[in-house]
Protein backbone atom coordinates (compact mmCIF):
# COMPACT_ATOMS: atom_id res chain seq x y z
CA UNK A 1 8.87 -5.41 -8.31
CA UNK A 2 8.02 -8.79 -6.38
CA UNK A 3 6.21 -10.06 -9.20
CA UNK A 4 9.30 -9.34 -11.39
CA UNK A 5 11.50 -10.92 -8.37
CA UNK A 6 9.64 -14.14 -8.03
CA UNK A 7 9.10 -14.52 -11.84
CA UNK A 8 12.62 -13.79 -12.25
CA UNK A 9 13.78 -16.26 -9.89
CA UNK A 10 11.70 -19.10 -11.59
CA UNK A 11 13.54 -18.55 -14.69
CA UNK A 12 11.46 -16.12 -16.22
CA UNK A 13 13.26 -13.20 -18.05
CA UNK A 14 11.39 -9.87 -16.89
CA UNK A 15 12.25 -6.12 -17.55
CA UNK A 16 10.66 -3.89 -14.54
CA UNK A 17 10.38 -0.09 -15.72
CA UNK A 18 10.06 2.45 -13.46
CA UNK A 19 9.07 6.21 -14.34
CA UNK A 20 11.41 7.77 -11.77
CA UNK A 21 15.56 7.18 -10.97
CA UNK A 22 15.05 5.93 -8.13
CA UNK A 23 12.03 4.99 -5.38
CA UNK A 24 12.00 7.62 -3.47
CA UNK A 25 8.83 9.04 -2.02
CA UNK A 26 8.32 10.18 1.09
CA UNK A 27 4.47 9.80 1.96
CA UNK A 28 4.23 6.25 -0.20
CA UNK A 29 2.62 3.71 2.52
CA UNK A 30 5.00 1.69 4.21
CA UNK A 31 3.39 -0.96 6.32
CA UNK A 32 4.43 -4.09 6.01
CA UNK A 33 1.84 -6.72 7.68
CA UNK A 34 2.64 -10.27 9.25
CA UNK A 35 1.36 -11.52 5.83
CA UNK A 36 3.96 -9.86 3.85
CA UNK A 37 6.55 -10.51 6.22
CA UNK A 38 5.37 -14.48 6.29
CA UNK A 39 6.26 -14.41 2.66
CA UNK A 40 9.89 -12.85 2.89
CA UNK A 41 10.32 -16.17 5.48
CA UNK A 42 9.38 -18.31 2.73
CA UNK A 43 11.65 -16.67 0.41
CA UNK A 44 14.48 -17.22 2.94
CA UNK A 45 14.84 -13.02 3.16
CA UNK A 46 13.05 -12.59 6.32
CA UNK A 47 15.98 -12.32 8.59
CA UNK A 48 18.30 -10.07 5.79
CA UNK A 49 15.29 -7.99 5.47
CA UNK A 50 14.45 -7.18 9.30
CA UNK A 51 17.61 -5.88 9.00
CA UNK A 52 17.12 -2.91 7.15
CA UNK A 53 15.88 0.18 9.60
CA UNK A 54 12.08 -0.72 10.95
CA UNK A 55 10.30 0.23 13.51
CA UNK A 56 8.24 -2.87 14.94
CA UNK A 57 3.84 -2.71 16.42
CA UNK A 58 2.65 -5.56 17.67
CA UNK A 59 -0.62 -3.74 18.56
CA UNK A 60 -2.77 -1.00 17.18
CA UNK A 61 -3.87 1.60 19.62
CA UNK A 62 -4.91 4.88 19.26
CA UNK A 63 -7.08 7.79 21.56
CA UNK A 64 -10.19 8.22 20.62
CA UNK A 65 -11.92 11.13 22.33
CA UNK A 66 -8.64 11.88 24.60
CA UNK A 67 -9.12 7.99 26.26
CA UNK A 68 -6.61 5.36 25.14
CA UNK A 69 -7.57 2.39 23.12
CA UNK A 70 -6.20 -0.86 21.94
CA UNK A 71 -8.04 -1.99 18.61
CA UNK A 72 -6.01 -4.94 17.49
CA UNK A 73 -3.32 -7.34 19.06
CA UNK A 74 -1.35 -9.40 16.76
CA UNK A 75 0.67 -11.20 18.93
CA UNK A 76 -1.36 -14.45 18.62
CA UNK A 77 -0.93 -14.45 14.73
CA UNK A 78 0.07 -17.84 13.13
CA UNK A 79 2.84 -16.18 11.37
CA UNK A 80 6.75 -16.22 12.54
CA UNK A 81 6.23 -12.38 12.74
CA UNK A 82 3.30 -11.31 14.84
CA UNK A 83 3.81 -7.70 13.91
CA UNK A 84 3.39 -4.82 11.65
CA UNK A 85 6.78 -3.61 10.07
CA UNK A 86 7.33 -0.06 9.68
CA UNK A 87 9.71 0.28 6.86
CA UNK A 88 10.15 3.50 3.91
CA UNK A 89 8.71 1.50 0.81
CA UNK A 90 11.47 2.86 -1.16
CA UNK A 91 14.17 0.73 1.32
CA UNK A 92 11.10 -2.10 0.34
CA UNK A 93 11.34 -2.00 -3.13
CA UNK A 94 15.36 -1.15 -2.98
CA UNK A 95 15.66 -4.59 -1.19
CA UNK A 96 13.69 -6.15 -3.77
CA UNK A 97 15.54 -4.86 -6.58
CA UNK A 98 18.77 -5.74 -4.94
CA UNK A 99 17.36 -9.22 -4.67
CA UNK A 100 15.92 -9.87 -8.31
CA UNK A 101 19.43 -8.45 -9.38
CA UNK A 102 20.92 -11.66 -8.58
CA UNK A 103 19.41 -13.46 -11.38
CA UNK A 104 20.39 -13.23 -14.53
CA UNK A 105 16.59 -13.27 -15.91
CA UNK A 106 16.10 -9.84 -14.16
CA UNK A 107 16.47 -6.23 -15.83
CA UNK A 108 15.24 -3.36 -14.02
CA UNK A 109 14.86 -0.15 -16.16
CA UNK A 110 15.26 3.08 -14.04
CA UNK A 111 14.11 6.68 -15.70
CA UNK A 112 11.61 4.95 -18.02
CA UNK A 113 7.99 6.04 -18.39
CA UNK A 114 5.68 3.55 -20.24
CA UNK A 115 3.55 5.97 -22.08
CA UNK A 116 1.60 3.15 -24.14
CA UNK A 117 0.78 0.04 -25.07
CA UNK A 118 1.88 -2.06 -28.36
CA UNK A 119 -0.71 -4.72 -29.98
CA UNK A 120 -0.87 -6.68 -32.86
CA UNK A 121 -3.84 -8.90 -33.94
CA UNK A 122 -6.25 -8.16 -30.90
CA UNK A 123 -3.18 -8.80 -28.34
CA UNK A 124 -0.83 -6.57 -26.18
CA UNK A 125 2.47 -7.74 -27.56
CA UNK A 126 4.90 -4.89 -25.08
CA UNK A 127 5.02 -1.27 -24.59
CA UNK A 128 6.32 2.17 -25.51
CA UNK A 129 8.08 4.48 -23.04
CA UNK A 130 10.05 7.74 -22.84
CA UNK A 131 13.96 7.56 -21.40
CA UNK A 132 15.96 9.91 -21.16
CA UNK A 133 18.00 8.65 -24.27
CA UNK A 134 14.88 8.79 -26.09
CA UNK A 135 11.99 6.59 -26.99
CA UNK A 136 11.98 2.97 -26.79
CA UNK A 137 10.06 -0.41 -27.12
CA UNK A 138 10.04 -3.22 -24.96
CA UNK A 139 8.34 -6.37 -26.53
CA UNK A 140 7.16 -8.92 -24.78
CA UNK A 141 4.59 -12.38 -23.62
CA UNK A 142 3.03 -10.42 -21.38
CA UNK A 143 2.91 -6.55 -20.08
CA UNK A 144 1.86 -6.08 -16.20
CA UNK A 145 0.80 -3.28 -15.53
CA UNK A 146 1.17 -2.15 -11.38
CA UNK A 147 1.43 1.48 -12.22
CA UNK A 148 -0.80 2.27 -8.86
CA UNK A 149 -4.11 4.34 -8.64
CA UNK A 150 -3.79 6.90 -11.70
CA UNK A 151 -2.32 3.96 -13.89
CA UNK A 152 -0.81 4.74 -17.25
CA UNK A 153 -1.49 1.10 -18.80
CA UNK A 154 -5.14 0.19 -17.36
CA UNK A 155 -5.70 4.08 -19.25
CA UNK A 156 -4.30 2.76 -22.31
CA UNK A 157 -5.88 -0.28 -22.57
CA UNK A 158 -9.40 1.28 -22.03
CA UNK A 159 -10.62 -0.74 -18.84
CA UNK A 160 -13.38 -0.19 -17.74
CA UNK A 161 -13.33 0.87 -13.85
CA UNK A 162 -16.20 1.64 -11.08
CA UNK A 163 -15.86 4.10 -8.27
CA UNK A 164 -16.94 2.79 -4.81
CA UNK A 165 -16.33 6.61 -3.50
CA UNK A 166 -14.32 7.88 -0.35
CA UNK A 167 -15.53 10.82 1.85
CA UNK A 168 -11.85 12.02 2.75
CA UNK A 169 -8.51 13.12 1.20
CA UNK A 170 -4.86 12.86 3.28
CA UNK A 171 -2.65 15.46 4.32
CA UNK A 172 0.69 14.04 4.79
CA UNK A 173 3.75 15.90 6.16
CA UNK A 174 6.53 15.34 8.57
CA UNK A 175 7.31 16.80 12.32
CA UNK A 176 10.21 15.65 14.34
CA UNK A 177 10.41 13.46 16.88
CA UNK A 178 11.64 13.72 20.63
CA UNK A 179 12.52 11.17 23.24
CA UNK A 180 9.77 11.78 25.60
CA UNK A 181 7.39 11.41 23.15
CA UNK A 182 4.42 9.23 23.19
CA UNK A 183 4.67 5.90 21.79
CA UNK A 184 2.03 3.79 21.98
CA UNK A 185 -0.59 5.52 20.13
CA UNK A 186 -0.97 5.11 15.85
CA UNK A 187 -3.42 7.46 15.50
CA UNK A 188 -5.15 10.25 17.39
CA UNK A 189 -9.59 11.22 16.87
CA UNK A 190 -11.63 13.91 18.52
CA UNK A 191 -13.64 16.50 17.52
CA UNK A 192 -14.02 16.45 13.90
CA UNK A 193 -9.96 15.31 13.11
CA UNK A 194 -8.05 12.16 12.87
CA UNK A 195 -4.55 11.92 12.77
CA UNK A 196 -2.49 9.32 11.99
CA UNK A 197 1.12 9.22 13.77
CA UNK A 198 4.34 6.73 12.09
CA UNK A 199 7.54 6.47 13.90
CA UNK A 200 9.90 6.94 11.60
CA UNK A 201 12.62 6.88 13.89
CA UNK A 202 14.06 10.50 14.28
CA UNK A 203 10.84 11.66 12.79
CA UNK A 204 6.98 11.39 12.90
CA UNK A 205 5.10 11.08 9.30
CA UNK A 206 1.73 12.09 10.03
CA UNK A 207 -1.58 11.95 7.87
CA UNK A 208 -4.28 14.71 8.59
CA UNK A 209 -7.68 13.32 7.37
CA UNK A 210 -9.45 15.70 5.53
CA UNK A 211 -13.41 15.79 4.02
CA UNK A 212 -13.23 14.84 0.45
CA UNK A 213 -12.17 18.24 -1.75
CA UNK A 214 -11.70 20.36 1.54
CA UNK A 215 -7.99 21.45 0.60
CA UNK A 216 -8.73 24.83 -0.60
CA UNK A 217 -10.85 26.02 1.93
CA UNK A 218 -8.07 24.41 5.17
CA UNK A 219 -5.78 26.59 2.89
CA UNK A 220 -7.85 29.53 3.26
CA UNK A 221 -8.09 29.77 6.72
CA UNK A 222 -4.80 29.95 6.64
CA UNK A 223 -1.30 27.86 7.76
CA UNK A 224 -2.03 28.80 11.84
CA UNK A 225 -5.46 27.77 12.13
CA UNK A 226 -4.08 23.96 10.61
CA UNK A 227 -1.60 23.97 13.28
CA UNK A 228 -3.96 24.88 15.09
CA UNK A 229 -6.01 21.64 14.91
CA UNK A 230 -3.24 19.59 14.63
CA UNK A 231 -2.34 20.43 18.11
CA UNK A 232 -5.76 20.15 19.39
CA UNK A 233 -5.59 16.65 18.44
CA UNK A 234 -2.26 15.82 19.54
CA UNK A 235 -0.80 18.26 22.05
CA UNK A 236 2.27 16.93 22.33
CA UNK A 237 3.01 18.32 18.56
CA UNK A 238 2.47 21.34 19.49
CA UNK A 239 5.90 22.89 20.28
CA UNK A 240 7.48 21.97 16.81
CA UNK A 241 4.05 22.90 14.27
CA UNK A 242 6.20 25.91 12.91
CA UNK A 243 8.25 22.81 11.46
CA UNK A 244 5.74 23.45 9.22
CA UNK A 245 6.98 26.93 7.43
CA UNK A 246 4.30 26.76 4.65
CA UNK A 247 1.93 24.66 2.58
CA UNK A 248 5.44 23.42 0.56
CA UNK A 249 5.46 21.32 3.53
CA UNK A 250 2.34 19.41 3.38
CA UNK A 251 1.21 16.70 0.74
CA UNK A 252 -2.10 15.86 -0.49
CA UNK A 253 -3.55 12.03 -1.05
CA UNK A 254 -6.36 11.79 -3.15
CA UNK A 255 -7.98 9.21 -1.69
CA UNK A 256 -9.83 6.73 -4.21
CA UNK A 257 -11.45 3.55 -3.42
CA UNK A 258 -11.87 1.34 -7.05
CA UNK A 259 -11.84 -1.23 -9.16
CA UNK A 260 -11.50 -2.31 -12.91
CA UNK A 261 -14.11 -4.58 -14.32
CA UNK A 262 -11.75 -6.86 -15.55
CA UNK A 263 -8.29 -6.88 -14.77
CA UNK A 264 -7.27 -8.47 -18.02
CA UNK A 265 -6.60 -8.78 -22.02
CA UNK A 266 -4.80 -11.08 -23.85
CA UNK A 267 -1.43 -9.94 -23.33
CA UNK A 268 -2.08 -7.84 -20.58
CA UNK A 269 -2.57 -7.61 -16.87
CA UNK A 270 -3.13 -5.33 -13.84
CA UNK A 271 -2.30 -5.64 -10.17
CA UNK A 272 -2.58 -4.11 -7.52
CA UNK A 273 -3.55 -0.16 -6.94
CA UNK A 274 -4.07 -0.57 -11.46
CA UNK A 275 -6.59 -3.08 -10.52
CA UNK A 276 -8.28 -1.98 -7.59
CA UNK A 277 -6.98 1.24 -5.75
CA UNK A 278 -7.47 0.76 -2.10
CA UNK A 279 -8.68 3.02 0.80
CA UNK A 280 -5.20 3.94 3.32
CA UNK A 281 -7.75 2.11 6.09
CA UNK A 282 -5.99 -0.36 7.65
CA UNK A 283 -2.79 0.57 5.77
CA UNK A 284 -3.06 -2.69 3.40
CA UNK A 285 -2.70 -1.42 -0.66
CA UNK A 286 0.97 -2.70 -0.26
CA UNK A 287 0.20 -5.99 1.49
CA UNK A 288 -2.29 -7.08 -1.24
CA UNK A 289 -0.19 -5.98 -3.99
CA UNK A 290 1.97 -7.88 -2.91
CA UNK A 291 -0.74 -10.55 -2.68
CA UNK A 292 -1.54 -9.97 -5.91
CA UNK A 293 2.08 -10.39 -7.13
CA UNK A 294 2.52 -13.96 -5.37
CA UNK A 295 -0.88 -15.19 -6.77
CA UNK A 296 0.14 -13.95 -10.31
CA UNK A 297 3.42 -15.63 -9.92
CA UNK A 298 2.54 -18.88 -8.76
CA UNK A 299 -0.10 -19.11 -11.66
CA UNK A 300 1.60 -17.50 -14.58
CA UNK A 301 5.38 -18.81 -14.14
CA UNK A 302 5.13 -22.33 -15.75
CA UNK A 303 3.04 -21.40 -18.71
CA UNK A 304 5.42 -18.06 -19.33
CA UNK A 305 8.27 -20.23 -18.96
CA UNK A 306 6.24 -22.84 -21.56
CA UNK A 307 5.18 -20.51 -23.99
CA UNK A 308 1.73 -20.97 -23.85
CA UNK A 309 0.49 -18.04 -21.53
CA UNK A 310 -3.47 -17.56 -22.56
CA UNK A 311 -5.89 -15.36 -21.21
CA UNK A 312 -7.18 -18.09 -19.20
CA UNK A 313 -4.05 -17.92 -17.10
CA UNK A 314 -4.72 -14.14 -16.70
CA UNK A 315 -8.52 -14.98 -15.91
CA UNK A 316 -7.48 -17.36 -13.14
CA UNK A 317 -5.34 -14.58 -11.42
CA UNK A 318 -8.01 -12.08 -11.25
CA UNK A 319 -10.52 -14.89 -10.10
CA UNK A 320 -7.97 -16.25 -7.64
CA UNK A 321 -7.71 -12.24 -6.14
CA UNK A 322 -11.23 -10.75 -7.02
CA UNK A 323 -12.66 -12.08 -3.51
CA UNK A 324 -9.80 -11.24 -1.17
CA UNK A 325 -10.06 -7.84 -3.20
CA UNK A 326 -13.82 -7.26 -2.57
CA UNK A 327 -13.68 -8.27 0.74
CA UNK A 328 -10.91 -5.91 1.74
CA UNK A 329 -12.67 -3.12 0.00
CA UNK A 330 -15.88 -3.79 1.46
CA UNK A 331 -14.34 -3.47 4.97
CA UNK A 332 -12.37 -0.28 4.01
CA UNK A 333 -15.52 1.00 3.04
CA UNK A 334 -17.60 0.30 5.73
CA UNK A 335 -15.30 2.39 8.30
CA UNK A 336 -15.29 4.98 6.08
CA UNK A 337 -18.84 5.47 5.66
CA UNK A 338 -19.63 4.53 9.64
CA UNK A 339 -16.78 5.81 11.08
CA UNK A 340 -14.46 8.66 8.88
CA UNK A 341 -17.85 9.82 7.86
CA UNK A 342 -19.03 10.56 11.42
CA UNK A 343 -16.08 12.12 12.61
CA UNK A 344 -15.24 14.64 10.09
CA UNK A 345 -19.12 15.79 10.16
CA UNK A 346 -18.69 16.27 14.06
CA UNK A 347 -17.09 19.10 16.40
CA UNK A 348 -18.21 17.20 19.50
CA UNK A 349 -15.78 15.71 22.11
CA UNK A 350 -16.30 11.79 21.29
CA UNK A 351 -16.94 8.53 23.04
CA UNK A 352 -15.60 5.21 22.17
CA UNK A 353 -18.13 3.56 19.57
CA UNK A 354 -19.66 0.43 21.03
CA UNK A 355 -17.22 -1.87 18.97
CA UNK A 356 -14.32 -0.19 20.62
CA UNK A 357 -15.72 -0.93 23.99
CA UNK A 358 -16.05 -4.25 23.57
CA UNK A 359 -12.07 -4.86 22.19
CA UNK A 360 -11.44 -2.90 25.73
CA UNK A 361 -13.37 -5.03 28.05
CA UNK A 362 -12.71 -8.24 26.31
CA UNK A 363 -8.76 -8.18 24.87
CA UNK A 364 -9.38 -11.44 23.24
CA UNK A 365 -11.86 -10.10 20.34
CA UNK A 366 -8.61 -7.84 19.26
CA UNK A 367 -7.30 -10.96 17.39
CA UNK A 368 -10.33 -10.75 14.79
CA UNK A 369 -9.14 -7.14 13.65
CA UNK A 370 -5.70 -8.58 13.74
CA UNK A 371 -6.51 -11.27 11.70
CA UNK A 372 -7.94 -9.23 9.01
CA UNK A 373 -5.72 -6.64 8.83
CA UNK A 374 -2.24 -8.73 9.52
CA UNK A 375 -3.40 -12.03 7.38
CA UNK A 376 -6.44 -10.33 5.38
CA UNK A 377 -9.08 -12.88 3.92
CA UNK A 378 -6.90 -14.79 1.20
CA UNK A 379 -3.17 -14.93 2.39
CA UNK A 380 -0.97 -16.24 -0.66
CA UNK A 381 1.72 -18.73 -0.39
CA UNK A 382 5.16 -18.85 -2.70
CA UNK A 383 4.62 -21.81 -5.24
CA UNK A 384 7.22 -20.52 -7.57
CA UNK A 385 10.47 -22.58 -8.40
CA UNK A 386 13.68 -21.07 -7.41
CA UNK A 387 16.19 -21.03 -10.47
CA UNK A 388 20.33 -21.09 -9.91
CA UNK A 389 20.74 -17.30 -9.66
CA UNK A 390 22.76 -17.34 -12.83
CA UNK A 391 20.24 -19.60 -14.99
């Protein structure tokens, strides 16, 4: 959706298909980092889009082994919002939508699946997909494909992708919220369990961390015992756990942690989660999508708009976001494997690692997690031309 918006508004003409009639999904991430929200500044949205119901961190704390902790502080950002955003993706990708709308270059598709790809000579020249009036085909210079983790397209065109592993799998589900209610705290670890907490306003959406494949066997010990832990973890939940009537009520992430060899053939490219699924550490998949979407913009407009789009273009995207990409995945994976690891494999009461410690005795060191998380290690800039809405 942003790379359709900000191809769209350089004059572009784009058709954005989506599977489903509309964006809703409850447990989709919805963090929006200082990065993101730097871009919707340099859009000129910023302001129409902090309007839209949010809920605002400006650090990241948690309690770890029942003692409060502040991990990163992101007040001292260079960015006009020093901030995470907590906003539904769907009202995220609505406001996009509503945005690319205004130019006439935009089409967004709603109810249609793309099942598979087109190509002629050695190139991918569009798509097939299902609607509900029936099949179709959408031709086209060049078919994105940002179908997320279990993509339909990076399937199709038979990329080649390598594993990098996770040792846990998310419950999500959703428990209401009540005035008194602690605040400060994003996530909750003790005893073999982490849970993460989002204030959704009127309600909490909450992530149970899991071992890797454990569903069945939570299941079998039955709906009480998971209360159970919940509230061991976070006592204040425990009052309103029988919000939870049954397992209808709770929603399994597969975590994966990959990436495709190559990202690209002529005709074709994939972005984000298609391109490299990320780990929910940190909460960044949608921040570097986006990333992704900017950097494939700013590259790609000019010679779509020219007629002469080559794989070269397409190799300079993936070269311009393979680093930023590695990077974030190697950091993902190293609190997986040093921290997630250790905790799910424990029942003891914990202590504070050493790291965590330090960010407590010396506040200052909480800008470098801020930095990585809010910013990340390649921030993009829009380079795009902006196009009379009705060009």
């Amino acid at each position: 959706m942003m790379l359709g918006f900000l191809l769209a508004r350089a004059g572009v003409s784009v058709v954005v298909l989506e599977k489903h009639g509309d964006f809703l999904r409850d447990f989709r991430g919805d963090t929006i980092h200082p990065s993101t929200l730097e871009l919707m500044h340099e859009l000129g949205l910023l302001d129409e889009f902090l309007k839209r119901p949010h809920q605002e961190l400006s650090q990241l704390s948690g309690v770890v082994g029942g003692m409060p902790v502040t991990l990163a502080d992101f007040s001292h950002l260079p960015t006009r919002c020093k901030f995470i955003a907590f906003m539904p993706q769907w009202d995220f990708l609505n406001f996009l939508a509503q945005q690319a709308s205004r130019y006439t270059t935009f089409k967004v598709l709603m109810n249609a699946e793309a099942t598979s790809l087109i190509e002629k000579d050695g190139r991918v020249t569009g798509i097939q997909a299902t609607t509900p009036e029936g099949p179709m085909e959408v031709l086209a210079d060049l078919v994105v494909g940002a179908d997320g983790r279990r993509s339909t397209i990076r399937e199709a065109a038979g990329f080649k992708t390598v594993n990098l592993g996770a040792p846990m799998d998310v419950l999500w589900m959703r428990l209401s919220k009540q005035a008194d209610d602690p605040h400060q705290a994003l996530g909750y670890i003790d005893r073999g369990h982490i849970l993460v907490t989002i204030d959704r306003g009127d309600y909490w959406q909450c992530a149970f961390v899991i071992p890797k494949g454990a569903t069945e066997q939570i299941k079998t010990r039955g709906m009480g015992a998971f209360r159970n832990e919940i509230a061991q973890i976070a006592p204040f939940l425990r009052e309103r756990l029988t919000e939870l009537a049954g397992w209808d009520d709770v929603k399994l992430l597969t975590v994966v942690v990959d990436r495709l060899e190559r990202w690209y053939k002529p005709g074709l490219l994939c972005i984000g989660d298609a391109a490299h699924a990320m780990s929910p550490v940190g909460g960044i998949g949608i921040n570097i999508a986006v990333q992704d979407a900017v950097a494939a913009a700013n590259i790609l407009a000019g010679p779509l708009s020219a007629g002469v789009l080559g794989p070269e273009h397409l190799q300079q995207v993936e070269s311009r976001r393979s680093f930023p990409m590695r990077a974030t995945q190697s950091m993902q994976l190293l609190v997986q494997n040093r921290v997630i690891r250790t905790v799910l494999a424990s029942n003891e009461r914990l202590s504070p690692p050493f790291a965590v410690k330090m960010l407590q005795r010396w506040p200052y060191l909480r800008r470098i997690p801020a930095r990585l998380i809010g910013m990340g290690f390649r921030p993009e800039h829009v380079h795009t031309p902006k196009r009379d809405t009705g060009s």
